[in-house]
C-alpha atoms as a PDB file:
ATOM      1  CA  UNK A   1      39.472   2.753 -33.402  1.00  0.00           C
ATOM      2  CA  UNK A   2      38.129   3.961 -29.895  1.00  0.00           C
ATOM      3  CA  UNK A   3      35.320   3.335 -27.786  1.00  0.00           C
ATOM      4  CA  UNK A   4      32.580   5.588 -28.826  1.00  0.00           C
ATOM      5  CA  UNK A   5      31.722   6.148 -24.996  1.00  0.00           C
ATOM      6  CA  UNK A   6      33.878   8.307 -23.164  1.00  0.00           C
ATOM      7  CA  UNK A   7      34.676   7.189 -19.418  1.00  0.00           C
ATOM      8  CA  UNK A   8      33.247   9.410 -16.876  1.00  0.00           C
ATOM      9  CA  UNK A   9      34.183  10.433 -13.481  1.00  0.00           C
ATOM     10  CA  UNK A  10      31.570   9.908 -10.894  1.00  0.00           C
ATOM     11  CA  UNK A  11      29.839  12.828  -9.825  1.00  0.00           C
ATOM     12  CA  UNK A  12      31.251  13.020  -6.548  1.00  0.00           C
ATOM     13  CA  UNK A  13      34.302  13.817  -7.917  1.00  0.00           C
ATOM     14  CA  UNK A  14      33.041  16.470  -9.809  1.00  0.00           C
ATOM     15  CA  UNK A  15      34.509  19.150  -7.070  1.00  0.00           C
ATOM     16  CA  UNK A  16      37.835  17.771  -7.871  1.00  0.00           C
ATOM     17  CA  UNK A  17      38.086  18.540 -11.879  1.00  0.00           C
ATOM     18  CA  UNK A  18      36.905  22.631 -11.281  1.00  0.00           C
ATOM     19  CA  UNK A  19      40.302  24.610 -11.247  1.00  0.00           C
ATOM     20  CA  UNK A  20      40.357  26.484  -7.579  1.00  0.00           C
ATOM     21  CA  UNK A  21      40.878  30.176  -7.311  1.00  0.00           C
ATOM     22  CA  UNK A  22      42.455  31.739  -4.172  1.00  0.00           C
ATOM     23  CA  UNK A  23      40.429  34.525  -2.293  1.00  0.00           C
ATOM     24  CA  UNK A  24      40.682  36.272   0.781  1.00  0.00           C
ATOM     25  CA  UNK A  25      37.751  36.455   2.877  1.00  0.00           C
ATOM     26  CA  UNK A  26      35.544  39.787   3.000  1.00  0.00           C
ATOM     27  CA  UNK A  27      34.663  38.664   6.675  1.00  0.00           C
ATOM     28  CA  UNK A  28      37.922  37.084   8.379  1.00  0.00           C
ATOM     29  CA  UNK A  29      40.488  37.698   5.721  1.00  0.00           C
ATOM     30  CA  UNK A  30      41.004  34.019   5.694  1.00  0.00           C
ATOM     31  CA  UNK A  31      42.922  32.837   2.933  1.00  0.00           C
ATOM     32  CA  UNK A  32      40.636  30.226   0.718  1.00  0.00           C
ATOM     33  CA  UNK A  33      40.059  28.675  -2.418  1.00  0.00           C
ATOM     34  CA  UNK A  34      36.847  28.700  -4.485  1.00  0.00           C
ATOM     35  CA  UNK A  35      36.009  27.136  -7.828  1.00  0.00           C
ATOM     36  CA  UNK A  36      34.420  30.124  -9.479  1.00  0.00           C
ATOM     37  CA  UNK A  37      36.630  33.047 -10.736  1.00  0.00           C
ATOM     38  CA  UNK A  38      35.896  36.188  -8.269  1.00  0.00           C
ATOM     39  CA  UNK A  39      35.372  39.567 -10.804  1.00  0.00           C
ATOM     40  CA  UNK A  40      35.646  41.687  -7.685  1.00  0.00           C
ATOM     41  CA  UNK A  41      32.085  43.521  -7.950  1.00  0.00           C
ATOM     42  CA  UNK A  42      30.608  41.430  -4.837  1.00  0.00           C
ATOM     43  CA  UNK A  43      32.558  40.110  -1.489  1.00  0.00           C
ATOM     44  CA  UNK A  44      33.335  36.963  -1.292  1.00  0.00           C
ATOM     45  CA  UNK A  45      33.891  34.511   1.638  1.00  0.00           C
ATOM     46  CA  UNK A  46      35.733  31.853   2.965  1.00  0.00           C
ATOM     47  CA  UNK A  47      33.474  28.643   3.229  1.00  0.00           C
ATOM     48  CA  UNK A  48      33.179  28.718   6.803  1.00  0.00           C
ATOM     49  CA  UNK A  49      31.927  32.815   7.162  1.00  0.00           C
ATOM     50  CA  UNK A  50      29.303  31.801   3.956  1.00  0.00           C
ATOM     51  CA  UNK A  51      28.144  28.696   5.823  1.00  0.00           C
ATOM     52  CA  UNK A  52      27.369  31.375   8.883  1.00  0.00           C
ATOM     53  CA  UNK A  53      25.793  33.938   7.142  1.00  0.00           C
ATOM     54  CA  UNK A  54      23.587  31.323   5.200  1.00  0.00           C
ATOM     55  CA  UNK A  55      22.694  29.631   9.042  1.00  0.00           C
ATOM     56  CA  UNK A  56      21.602  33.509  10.019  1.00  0.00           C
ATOM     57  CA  UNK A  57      19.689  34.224   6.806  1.00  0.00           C
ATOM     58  CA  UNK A  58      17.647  31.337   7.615  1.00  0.00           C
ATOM     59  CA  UNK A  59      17.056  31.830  11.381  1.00  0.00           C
ATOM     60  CA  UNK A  60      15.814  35.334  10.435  1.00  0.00           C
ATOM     61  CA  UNK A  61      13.439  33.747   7.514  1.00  0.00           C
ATOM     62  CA  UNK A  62      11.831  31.730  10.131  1.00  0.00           C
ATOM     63  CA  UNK A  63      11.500  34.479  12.824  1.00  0.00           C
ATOM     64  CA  UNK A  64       9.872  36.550  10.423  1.00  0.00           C
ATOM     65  CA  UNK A  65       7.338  33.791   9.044  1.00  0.00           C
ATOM     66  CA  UNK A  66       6.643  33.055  12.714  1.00  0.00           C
ATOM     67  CA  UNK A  67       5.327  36.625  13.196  1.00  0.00           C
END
């Protein structure tokens, strides 16, 4: 009979095992991959466009709680 402990992959490859879903960016029209499946009711981005918008959104946070 088998081990009663399965083998697991380490969690930095966890990434690796979600199935990746082509998208074209709202921003660039950049052709990407993500690992969620898009149901076309919100834009979505290519992963360097998110990674700017999420730099702005916190620049603004911290000009407003400076004022």
């Amino acid at each position: 009979m088998g081990s009663m402990y399965m083998k697991r992959l380490p969690r930095k490859n966890f990434r690796l095992r979600k199935k990746k879903h082509k998208i074209i960016c709202e921003r660039c029209g950049k052709e990407d991959f993500v690992d969620f499946v898009p149901k076309g009711t919100a834009p979505v981005f290519c992963e360097g466009c998110y990674r700017n918008m999420r730099k702005q959104e916190k620049r603004l946070k911290r000009t407003e709680s400076n004022s």
